[in-house]
Protein backbone atom coordinates (compact mmCIF):
# COMPACT_ATOMS: atom_id res chain seq x y z
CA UNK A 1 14.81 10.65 -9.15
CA UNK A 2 12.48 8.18 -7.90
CA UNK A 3 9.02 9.10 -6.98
CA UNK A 4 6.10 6.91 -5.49
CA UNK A 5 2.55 8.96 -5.55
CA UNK A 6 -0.25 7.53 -3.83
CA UNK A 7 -4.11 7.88 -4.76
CA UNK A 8 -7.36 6.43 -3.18
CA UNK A 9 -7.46 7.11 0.46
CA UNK A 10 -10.88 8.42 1.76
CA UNK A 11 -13.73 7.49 4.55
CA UNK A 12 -15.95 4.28 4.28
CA UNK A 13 -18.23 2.63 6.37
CA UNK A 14 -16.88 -0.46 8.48
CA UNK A 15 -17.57 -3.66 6.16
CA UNK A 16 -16.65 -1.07 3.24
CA UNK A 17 -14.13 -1.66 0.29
CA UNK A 18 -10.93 1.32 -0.56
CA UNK A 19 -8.69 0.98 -3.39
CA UNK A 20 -5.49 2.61 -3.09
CA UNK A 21 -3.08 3.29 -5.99
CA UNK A 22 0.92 4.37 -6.22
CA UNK A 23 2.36 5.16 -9.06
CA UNK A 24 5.88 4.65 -9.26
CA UNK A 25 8.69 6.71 -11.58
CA UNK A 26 12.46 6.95 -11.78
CA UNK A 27 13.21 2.94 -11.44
CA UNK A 28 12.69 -0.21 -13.69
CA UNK A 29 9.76 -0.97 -11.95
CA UNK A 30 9.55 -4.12 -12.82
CA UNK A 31 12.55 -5.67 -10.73
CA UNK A 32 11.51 -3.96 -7.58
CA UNK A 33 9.42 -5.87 -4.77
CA UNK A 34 6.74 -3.10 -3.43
CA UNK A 35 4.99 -2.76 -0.33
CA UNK A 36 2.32 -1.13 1.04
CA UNK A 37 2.70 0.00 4.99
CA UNK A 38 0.10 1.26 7.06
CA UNK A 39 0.42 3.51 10.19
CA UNK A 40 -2.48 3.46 12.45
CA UNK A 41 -2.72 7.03 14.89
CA UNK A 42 -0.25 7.05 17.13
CA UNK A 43 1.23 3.64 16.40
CA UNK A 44 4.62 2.73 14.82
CA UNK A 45 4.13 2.41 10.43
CA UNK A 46 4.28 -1.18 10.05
CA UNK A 47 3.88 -3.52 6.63
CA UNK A 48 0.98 -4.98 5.61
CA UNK A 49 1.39 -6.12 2.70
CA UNK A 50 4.38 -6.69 -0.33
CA UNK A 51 4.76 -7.66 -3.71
CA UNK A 52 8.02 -9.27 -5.43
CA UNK A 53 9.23 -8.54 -9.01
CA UNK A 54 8.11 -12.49 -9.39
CA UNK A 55 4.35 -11.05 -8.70
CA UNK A 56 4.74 -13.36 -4.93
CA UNK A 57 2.96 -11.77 -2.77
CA UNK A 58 2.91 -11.63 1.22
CA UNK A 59 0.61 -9.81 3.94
CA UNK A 60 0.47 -9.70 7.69
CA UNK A 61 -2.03 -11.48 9.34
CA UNK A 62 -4.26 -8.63 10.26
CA UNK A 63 -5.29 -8.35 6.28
CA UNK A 64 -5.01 -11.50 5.01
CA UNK A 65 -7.87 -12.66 2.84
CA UNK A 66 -9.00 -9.13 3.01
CA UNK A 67 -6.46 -7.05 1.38
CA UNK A 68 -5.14 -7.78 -2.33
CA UNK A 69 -1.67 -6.02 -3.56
CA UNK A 70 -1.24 -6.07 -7.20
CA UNK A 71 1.17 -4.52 -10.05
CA UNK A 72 0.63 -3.63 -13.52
CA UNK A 73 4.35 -3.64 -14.85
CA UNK A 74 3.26 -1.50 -17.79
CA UNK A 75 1.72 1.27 -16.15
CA UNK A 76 4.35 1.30 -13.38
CA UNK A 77 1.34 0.88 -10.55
CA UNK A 78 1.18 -0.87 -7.21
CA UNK A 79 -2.27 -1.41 -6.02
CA UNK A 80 -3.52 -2.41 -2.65
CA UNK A 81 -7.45 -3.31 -2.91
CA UNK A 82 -8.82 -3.12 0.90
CA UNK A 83 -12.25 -5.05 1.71
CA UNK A 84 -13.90 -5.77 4.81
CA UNK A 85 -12.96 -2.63 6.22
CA UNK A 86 -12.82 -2.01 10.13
CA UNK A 87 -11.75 0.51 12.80
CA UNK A 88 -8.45 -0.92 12.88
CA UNK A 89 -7.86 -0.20 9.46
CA UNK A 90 -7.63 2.98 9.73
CA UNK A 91 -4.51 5.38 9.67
CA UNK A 92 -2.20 6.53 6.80
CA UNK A 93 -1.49 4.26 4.05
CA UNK A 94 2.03 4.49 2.41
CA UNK A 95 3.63 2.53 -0.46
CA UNK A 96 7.45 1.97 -0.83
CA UNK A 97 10.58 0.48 -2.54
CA UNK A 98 13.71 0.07 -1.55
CA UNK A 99 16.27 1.19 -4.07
CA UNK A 100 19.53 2.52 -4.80
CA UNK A 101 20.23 1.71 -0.85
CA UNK A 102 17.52 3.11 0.89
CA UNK A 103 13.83 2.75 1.43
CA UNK A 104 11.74 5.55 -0.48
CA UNK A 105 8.10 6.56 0.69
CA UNK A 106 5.33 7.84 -0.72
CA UNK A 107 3.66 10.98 0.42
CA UNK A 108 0.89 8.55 2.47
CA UNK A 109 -2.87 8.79 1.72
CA UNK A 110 -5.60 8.76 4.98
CA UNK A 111 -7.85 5.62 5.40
CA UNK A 112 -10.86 6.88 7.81
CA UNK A 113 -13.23 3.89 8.84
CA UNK A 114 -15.56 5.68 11.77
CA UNK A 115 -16.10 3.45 14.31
């Protein structure tokens, strides 16, 4: 059974720095590309950010040059270190994989930036 569970949500100030965690089981972890998606209240969940087996990485523009996804391959861990923080960052933050035919979700953690 595969299971992806997230750690590291919270509140921070605007400028502020998060670091989120997911912990992945039940797959070789190593040949799957990750991605972290965020969902902002009441908006659609959209990707921000992905990591290939390769360790390539990609982000949407919104983040770039302020949000870092990583991987340890030992530990089984997909990271997603958030600086610069704003209003529009906030929402729930979920990682995923796609595997065995279907995309699988984490339970989501809550990014609150006050405005």
């Amino acid at each position: 059974q595969v299971r992806l569970v997230e750690r590291g949500g919270g509140s921070v100030q605007s400028g502020g720095s998060l670091r989120l965690s997911c912990a992945a089981s039940g797959i070789n972890f190593k040949l799957y590309t990750m991605d972290w998606n965020h969902q902002a209240p009441g908006k659609q969940r959209e990707l921000v950010a992905r990591i290939e087996s390769s360790g390539a990485t990609n982000y949407t523009d919104s983040v770039k040059a302020r949000f870092t996804i990583s991987r340890d391959n030992v530990r089984n861990m997909v990271y997603l270190q958030m600086n610069s923080l704003n209003p529009g960052d906030r929402g729930v933050y979920y990682c995923s994989v796609k595997a065995r035919g279907r995309v699988l979700w984490g339970q989501g953690n809550q990014v609150t930036v006050p405005s």
